[in-house]
PDB file of N, CA and C in Angstrom:
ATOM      1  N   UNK A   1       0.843  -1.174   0.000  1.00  0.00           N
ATOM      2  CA  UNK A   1       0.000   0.000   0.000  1.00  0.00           C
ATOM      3  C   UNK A   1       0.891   1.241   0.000  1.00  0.00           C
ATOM      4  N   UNK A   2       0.655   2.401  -0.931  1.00  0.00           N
ATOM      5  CA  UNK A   2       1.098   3.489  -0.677  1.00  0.00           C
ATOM      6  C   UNK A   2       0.520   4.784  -0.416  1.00  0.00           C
ATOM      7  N   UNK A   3       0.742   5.198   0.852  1.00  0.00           N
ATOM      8  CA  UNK A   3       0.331   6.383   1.161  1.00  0.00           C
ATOM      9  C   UNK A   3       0.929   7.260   0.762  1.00  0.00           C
ATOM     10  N   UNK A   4       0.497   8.771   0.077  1.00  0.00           N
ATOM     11  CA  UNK A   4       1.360   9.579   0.092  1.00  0.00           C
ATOM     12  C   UNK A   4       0.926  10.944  -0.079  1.00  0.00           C
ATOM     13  N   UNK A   5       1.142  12.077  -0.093  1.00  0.00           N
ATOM     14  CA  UNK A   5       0.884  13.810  -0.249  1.00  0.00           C
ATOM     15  C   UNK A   5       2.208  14.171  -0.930  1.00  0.00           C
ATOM     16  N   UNK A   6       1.236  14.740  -1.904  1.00  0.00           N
ATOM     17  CA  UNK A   6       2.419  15.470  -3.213  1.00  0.00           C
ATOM     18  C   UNK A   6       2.188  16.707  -3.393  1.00  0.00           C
ATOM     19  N   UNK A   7       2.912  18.020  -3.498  1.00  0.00           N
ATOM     20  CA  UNK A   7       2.665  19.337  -3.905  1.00  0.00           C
ATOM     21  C   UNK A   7       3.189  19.596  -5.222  1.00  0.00           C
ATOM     22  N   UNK A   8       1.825  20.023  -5.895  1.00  0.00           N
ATOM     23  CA  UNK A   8       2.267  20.798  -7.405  1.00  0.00           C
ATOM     24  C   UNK A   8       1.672  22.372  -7.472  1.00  0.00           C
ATOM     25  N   UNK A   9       2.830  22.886  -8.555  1.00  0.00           N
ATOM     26  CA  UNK A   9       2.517  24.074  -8.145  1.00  0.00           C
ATOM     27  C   UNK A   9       1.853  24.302  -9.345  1.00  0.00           C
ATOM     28  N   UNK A  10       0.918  25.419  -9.581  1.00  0.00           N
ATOM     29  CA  UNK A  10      -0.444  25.701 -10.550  1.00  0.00           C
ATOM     30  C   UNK A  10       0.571  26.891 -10.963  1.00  0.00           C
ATOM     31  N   UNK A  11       0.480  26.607 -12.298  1.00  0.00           N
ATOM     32  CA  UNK A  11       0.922  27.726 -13.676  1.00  0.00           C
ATOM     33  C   UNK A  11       0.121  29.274 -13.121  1.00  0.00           C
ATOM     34  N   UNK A  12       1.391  29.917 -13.384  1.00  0.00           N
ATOM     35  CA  UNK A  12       0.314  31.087 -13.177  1.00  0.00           C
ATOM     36  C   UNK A  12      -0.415  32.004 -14.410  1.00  0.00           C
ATOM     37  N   UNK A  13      -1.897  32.682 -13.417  1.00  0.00           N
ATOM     38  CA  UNK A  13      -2.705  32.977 -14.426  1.00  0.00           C
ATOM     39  C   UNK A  13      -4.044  31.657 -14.835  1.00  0.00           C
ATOM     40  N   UNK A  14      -3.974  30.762 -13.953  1.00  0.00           N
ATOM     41  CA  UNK A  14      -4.925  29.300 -14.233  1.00  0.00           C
ATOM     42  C   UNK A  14      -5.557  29.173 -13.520  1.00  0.00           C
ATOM     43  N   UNK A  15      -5.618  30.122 -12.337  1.00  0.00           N
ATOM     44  CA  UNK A  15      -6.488  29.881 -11.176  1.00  0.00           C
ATOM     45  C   UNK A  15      -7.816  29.818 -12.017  1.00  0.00           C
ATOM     46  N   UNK A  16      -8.820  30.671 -12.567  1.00  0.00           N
ATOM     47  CA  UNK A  16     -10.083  30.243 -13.429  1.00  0.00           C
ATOM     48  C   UNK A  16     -10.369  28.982 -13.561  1.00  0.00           C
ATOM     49  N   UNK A  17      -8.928  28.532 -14.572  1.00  0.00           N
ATOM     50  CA  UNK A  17      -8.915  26.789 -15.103  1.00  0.00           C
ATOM     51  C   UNK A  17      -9.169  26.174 -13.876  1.00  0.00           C
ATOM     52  N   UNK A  18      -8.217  26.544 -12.775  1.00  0.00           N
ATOM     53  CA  UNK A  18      -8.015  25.071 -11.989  1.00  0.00           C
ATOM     54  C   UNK A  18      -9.842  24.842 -10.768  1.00  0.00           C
ATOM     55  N   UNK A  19     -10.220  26.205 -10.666  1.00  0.00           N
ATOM     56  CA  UNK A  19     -11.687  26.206 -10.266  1.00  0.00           C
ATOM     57  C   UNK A  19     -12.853  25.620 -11.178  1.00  0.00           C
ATOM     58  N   UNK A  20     -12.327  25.437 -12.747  1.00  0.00           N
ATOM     59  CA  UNK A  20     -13.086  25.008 -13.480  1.00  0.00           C
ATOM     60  C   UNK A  20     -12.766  23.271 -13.524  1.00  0.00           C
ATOM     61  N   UNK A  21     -11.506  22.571 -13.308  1.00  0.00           N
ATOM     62  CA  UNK A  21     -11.059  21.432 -13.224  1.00  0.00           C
ATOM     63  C   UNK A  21     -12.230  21.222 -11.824  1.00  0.00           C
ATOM     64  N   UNK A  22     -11.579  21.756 -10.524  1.00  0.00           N
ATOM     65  CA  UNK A  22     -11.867  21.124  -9.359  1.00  0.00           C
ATOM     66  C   UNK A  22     -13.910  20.612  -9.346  1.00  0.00           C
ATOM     67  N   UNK A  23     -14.160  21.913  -9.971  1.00  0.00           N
ATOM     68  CA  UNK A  23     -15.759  21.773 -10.049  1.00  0.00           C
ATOM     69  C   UNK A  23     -16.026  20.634 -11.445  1.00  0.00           C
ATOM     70  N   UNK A  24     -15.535  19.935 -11.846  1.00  0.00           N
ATOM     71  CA  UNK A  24     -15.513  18.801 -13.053  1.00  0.00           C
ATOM     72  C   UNK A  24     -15.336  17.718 -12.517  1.00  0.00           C
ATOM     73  N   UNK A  25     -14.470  17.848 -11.431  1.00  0.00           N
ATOM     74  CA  UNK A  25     -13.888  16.511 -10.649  1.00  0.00           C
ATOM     75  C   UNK A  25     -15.366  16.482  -9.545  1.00  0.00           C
ATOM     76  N   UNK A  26     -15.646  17.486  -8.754  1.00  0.00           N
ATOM     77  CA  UNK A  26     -17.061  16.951  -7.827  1.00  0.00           C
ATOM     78  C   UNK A  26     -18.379  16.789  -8.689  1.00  0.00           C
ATOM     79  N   UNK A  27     -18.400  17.486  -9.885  1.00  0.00           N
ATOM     80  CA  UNK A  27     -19.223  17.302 -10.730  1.00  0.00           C
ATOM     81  C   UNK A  27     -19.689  15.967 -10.848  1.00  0.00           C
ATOM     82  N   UNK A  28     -18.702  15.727 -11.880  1.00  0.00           N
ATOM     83  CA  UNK A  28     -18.684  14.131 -11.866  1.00  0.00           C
ATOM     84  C   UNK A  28     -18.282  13.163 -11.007  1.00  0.00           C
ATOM     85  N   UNK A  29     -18.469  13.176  -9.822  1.00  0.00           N
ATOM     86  CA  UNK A  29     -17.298  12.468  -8.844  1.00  0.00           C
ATOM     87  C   UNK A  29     -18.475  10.917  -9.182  1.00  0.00           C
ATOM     88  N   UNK A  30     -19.464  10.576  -9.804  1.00  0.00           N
ATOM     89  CA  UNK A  30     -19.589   8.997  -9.650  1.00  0.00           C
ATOM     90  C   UNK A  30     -18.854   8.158 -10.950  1.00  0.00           C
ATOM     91  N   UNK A  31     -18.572   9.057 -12.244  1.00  0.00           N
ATOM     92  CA  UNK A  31     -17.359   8.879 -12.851  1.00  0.00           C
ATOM     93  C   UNK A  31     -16.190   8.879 -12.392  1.00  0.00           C
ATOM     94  N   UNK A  32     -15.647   9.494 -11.665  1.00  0.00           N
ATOM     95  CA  UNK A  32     -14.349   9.751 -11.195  1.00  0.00           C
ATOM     96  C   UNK A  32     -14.405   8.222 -10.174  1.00  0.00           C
ATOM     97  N   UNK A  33     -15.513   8.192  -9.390  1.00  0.00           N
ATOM     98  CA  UNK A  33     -15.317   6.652  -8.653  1.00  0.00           C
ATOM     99  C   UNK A  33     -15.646   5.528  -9.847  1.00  0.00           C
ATOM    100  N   UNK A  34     -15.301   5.820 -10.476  1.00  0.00           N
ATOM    101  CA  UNK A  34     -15.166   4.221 -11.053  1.00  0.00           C
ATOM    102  C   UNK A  34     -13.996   4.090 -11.577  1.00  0.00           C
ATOM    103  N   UNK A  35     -13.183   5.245 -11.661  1.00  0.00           N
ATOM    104  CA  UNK A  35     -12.371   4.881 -12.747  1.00  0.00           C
ATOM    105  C   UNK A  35     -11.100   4.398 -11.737  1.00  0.00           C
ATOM    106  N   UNK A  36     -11.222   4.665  -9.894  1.00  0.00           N
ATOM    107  CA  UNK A  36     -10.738   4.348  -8.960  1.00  0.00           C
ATOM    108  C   UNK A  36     -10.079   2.628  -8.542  1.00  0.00           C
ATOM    109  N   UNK A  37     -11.174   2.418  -8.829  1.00  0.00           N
ATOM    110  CA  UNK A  37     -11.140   0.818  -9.055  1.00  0.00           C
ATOM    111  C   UNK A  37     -10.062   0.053  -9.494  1.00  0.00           C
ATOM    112  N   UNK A  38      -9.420   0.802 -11.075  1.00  0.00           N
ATOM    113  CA  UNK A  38      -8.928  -0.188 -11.938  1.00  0.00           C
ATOM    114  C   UNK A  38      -7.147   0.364 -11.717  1.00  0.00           C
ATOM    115  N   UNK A  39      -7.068   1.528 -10.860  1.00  0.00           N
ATOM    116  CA  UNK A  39      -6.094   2.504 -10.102  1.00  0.00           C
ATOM    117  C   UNK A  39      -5.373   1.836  -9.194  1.00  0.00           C
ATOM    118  N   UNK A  40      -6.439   1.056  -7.797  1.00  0.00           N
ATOM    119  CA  UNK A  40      -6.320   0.380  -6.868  1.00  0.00           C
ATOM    120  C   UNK A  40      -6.694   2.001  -5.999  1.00  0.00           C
ATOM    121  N   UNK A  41      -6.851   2.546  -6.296  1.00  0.00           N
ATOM    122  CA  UNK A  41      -6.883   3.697  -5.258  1.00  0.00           C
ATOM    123  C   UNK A  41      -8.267   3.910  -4.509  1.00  0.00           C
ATOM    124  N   UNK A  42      -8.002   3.945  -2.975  1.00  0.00           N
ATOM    125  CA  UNK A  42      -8.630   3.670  -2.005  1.00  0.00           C
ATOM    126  C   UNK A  42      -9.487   5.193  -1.469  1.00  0.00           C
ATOM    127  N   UNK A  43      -8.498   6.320  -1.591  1.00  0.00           N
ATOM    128  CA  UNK A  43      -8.713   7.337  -1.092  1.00  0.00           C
ATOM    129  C   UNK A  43      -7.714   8.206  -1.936  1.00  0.00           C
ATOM    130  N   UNK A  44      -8.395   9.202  -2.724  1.00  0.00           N
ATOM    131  CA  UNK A  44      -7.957  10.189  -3.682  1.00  0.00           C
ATOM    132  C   UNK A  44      -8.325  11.750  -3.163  1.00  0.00           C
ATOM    133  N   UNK A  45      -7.873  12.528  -2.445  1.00  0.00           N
ATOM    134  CA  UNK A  45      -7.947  13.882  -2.277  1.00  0.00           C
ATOM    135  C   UNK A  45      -7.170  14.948  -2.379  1.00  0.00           C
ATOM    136  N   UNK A  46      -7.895  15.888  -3.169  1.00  0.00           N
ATOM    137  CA  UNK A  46      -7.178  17.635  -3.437  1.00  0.00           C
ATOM    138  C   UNK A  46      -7.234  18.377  -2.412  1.00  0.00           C
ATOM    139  N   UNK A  47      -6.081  18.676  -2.061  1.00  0.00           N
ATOM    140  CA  UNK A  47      -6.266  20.167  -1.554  1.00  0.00           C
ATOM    141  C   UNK A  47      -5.508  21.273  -2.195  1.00  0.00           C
ATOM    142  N   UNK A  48      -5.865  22.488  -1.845  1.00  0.00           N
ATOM    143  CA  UNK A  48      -5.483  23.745  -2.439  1.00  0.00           C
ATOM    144  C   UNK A  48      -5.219  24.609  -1.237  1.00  0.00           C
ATOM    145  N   UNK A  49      -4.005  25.267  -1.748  1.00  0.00           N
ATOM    146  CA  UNK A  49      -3.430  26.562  -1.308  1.00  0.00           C
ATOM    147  C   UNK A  49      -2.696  27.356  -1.835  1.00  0.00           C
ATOM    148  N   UNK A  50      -3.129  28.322  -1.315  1.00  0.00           N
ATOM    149  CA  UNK A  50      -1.952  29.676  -2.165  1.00  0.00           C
ATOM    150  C   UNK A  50      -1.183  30.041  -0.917  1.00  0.00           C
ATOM    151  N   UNK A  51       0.402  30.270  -1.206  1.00  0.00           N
ATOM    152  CA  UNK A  51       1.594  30.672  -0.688  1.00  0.00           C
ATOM    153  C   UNK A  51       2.285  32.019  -1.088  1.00  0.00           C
ATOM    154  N   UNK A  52       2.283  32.966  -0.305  1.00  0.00           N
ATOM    155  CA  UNK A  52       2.926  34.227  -1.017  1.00  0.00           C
ATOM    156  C   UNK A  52       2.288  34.537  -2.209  1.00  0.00           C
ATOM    157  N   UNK A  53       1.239  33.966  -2.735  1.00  0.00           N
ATOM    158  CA  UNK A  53       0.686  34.666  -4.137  1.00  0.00           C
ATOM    159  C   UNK A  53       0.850  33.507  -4.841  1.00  0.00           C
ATOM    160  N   UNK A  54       1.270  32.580  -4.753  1.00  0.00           N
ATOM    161  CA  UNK A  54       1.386  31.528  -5.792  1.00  0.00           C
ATOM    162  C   UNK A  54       0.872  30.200  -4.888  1.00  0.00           C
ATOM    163  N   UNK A  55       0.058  29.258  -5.951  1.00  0.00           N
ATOM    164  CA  UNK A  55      -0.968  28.625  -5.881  1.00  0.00           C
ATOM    165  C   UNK A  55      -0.784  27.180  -6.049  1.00  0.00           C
ATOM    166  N   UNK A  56      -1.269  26.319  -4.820  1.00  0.00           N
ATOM    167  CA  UNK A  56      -0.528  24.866  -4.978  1.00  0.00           C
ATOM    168  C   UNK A  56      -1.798  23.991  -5.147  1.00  0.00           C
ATOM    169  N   UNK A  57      -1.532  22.777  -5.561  1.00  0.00           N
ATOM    170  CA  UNK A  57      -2.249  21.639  -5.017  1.00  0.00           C
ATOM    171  C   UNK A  57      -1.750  20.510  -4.647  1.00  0.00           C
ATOM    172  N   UNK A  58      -2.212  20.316  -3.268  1.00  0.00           N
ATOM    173  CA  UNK A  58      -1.749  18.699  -2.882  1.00  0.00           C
ATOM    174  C   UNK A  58      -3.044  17.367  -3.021  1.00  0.00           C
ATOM    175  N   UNK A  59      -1.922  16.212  -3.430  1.00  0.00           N
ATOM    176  CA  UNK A  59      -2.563  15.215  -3.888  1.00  0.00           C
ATOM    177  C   UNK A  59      -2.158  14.132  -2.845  1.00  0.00           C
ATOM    178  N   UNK A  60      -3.162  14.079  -2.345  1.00  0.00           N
ATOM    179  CA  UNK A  60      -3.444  13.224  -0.857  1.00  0.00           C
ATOM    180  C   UNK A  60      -3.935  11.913  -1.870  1.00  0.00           C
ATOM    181  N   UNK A  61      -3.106  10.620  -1.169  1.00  0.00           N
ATOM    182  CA  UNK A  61      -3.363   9.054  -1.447  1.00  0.00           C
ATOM    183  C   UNK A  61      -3.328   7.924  -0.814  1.00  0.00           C
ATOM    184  N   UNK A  62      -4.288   7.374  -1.056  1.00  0.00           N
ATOM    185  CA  UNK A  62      -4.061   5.686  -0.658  1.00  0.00           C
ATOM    186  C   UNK A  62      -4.450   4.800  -1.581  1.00  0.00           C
ATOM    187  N   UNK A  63      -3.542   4.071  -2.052  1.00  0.00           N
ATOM    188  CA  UNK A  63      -3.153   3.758  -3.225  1.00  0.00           C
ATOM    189  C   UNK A  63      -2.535   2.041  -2.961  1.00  0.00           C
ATOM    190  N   UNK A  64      -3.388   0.716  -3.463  1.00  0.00           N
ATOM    191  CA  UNK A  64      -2.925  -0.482  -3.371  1.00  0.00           C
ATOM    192  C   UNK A  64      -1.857  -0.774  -4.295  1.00  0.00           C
ATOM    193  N   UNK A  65      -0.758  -1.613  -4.024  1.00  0.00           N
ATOM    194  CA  UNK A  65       0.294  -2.227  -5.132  1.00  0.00           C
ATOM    195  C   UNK A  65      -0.165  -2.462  -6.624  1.00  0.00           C
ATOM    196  N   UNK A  66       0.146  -2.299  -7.708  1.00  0.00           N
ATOM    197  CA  UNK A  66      -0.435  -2.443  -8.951  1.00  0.00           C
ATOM    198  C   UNK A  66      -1.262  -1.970  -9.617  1.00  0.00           C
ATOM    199  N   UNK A  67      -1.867  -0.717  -9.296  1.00  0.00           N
ATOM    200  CA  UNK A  67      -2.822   0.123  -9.928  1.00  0.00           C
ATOM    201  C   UNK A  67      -2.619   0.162 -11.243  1.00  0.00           C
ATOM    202  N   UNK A  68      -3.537   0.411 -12.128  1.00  0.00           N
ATOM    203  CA  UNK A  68      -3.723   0.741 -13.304  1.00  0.00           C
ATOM    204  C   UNK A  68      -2.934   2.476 -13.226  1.00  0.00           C
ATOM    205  N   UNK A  69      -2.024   3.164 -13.756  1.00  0.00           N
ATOM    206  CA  UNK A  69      -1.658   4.240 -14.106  1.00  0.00           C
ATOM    207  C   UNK A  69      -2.697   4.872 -14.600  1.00  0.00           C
ATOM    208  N   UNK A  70      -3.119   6.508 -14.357  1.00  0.00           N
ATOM    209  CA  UNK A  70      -4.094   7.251 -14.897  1.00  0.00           C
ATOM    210  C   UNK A  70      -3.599   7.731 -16.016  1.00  0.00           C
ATOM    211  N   UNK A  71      -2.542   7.745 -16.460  1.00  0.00           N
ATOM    212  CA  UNK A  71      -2.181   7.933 -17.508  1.00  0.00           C
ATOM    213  C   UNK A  71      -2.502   6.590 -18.654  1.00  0.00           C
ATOM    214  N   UNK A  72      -3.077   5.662 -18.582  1.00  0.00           N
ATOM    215  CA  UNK A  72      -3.228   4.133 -18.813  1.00  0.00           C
ATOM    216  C   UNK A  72      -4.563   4.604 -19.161  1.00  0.00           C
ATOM    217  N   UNK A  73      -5.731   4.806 -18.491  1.00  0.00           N
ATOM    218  CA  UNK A  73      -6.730   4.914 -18.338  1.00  0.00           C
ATOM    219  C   UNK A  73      -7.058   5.228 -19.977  1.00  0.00           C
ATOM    220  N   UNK A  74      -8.395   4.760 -20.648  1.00  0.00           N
ATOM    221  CA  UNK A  74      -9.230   4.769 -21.972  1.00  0.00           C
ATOM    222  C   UNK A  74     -10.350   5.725 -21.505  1.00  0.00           C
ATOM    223  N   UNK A  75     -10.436   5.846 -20.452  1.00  0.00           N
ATOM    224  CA  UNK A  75     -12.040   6.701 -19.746  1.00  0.00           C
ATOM    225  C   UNK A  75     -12.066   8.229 -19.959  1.00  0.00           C
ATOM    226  N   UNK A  76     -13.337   8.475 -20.663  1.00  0.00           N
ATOM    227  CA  UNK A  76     -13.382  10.191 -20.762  1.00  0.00           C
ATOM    228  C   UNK A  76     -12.705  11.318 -19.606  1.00  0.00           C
ATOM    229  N   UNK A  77     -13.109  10.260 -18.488  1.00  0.00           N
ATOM    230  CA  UNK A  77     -13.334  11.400 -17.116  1.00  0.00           C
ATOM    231  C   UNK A  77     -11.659  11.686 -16.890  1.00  0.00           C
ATOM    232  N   UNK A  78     -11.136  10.355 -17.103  1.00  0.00           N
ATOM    233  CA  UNK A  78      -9.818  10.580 -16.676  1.00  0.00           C
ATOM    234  C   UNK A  78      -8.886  11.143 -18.061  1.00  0.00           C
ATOM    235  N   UNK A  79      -9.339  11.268 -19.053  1.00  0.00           N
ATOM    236  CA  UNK A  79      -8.761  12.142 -20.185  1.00  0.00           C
ATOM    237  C   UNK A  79      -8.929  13.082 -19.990  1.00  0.00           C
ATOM    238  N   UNK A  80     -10.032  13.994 -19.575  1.00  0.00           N
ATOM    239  CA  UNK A  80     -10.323  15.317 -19.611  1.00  0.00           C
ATOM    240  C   UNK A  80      -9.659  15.616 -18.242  1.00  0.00           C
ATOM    241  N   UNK A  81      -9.148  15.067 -16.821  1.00  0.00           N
ATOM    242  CA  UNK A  81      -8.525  15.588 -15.881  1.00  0.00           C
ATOM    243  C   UNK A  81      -7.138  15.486 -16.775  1.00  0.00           C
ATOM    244  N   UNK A  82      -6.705  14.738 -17.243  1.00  0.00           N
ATOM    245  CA  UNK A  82      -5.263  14.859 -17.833  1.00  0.00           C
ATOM    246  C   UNK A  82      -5.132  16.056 -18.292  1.00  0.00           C
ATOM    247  N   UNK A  83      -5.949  16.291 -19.356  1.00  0.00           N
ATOM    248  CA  UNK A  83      -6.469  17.521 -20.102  1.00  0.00           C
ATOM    249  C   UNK A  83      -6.089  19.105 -18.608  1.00  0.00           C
ATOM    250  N   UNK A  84      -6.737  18.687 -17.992  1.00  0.00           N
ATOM    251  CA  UNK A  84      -6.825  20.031 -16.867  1.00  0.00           C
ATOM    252  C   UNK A  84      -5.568  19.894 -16.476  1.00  0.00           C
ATOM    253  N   UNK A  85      -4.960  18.889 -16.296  1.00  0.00           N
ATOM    254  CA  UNK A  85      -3.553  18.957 -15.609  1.00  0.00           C
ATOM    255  C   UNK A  85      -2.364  19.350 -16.423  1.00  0.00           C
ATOM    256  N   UNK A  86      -2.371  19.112 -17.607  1.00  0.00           N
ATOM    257  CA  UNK A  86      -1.511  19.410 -18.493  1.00  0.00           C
ATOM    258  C   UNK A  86      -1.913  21.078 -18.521  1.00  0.00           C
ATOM    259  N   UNK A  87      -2.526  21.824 -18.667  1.00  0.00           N
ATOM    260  CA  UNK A  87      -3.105  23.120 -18.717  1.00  0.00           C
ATOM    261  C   UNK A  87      -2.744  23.624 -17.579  1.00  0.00           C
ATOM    262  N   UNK A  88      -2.568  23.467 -16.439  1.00  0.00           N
ATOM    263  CA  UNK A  88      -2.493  23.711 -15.124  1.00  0.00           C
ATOM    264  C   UNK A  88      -1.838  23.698 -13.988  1.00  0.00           C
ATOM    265  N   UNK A  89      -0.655  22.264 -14.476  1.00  0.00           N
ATOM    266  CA  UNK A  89       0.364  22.213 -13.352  1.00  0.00           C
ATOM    267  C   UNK A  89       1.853  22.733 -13.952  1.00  0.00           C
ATOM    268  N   UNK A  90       2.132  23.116 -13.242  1.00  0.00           N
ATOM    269  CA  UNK A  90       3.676  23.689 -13.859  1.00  0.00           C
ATOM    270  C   UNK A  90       4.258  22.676 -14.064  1.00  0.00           C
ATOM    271  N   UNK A  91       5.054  22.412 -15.162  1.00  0.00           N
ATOM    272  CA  UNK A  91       6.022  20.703 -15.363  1.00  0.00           C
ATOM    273  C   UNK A  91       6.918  21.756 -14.809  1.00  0.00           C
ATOM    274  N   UNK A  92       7.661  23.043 -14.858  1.00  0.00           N
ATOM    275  CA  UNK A  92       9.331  23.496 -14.433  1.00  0.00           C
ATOM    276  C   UNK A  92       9.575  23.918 -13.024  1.00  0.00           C
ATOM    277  N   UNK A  93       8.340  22.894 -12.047  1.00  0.00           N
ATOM    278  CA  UNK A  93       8.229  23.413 -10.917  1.00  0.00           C
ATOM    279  C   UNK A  93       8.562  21.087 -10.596  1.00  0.00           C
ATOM    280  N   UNK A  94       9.644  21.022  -9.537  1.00  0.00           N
ATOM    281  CA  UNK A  94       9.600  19.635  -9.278  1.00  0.00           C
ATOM    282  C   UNK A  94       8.724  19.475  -8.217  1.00  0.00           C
ATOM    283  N   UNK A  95       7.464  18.534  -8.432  1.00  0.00           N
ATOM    284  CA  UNK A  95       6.934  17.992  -7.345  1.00  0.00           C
ATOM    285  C   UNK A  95       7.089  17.960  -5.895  1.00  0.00           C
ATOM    286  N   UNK A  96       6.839  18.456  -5.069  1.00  0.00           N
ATOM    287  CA  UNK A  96       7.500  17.922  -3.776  1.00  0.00           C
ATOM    288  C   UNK A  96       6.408  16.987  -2.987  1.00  0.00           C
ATOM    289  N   UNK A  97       7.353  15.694  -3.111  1.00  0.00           N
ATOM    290  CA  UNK A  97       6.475  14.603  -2.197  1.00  0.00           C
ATOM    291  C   UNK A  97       6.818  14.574  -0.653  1.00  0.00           C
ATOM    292  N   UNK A  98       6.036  14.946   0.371  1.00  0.00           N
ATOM    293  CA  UNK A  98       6.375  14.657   1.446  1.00  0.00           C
ATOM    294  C   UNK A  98       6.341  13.559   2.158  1.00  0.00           C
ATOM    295  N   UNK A  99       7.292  13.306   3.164  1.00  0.00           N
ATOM    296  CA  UNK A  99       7.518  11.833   3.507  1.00  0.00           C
ATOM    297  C   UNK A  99       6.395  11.186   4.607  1.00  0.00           C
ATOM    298  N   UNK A 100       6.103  10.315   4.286  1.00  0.00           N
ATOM    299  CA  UNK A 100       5.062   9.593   5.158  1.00  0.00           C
ATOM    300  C   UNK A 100       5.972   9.266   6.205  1.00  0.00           C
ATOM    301  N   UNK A 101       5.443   9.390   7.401  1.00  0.00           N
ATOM    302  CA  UNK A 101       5.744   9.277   8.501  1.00  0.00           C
ATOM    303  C   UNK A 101       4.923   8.189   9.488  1.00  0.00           C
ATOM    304  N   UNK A 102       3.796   8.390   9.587  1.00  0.00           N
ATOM    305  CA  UNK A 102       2.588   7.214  10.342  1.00  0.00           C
ATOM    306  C   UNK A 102       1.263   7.322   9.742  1.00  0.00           C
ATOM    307  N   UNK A 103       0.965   6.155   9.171  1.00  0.00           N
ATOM    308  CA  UNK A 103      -0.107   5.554   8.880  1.00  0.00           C
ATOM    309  C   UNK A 103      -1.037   5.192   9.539  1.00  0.00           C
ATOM    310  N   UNK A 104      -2.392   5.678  10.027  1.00  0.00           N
ATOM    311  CA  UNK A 104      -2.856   5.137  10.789  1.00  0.00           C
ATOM    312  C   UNK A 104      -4.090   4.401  10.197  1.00  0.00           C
ATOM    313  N   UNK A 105      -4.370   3.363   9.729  1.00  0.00           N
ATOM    314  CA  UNK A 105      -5.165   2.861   9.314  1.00  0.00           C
ATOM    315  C   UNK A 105      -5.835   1.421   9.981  1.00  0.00           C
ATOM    316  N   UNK A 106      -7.041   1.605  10.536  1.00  0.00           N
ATOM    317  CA  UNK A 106      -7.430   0.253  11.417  1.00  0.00           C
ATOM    318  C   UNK A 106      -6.893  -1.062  10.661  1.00  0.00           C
ATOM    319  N   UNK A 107      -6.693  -2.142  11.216  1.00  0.00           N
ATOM    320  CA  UNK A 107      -6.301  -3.309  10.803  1.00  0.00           C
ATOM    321  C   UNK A 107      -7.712  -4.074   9.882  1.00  0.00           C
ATOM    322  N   UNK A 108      -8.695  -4.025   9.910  1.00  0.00           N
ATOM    323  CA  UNK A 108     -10.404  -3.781   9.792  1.00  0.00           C
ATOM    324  C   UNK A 108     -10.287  -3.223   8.151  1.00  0.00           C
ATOM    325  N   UNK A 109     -10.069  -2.504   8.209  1.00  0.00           N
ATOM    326  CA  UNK A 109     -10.063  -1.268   7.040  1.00  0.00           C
ATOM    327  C   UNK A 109      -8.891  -1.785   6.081  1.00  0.00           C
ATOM    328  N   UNK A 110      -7.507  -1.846   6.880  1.00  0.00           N
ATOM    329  CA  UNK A 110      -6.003  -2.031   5.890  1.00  0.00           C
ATOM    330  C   UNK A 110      -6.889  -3.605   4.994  1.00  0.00           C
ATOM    331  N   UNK A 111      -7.107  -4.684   5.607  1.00  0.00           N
ATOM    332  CA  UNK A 111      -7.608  -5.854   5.453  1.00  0.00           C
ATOM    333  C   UNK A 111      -8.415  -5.600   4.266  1.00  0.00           C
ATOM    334  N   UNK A 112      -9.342  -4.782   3.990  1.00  0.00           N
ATOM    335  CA  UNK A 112     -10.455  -4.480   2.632  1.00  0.00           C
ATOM    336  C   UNK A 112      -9.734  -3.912   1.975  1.00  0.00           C
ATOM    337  N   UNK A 113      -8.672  -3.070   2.289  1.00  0.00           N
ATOM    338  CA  UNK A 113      -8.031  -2.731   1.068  1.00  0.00           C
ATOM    339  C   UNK A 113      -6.568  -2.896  -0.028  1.00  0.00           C
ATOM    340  N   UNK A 114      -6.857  -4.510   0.792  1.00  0.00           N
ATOM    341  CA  UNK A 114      -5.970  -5.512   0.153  1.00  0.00           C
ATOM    342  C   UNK A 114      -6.511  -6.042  -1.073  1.00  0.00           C
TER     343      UNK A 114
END
């Protein structure tokens, strides 16, 4: 299983776009859960912040061994987020993944999402 929180930083001038992405993603979120499935991903969440004027998003995960890559994916829902992300995240900005530290996940819960 991998847990993890990633920061990307949003192109500037996209804030519009990326309010128009985020409202596409709850829009559709019973598309977006299916396409979860074939991912292995358990728990998928955005958050947003702006720093000094410039504008992040972190990508909160729980994520089983062997997922299907979203980049893999044939599904509209997950083409058109590609679509928003390519438009939106800075590629000349490197990711910063922060390090997992403690997991707390019931033994109950870890068990189903084997």
């Amino acid at each position: 299983m991998n847990v993890e929180i990633t920061r990307f930083k949003v192109r500037a001038g996209k804030r519009k776009q990326v309010d128009e992405w985020l409202a596409f993603l709850n829009e559709n979120m019973s598309e977006v859960l299916l396409t979860l499935e074939k991912e292995k991903m358990y728990v998928e969440t955005i958050f947003r912040e702006v720093l000094e004027g410039q504008e992040f998003l972190y990508w909160y995960s729980v994520q089983g061994d062997g997922g299907q890559e979203v980049e893999e994916s044939t599904h509209w829902i997950d083409k058109k987020h590609l679509d928003y992300w390519k438009e939106c995240i800075d590629p000349t900005f490197a990711p910063v993944k922060l390090t997992t530290e403690v997991v707390m996940i019931p033994d109950n819960i870890r068990q189903k999402m084997q």
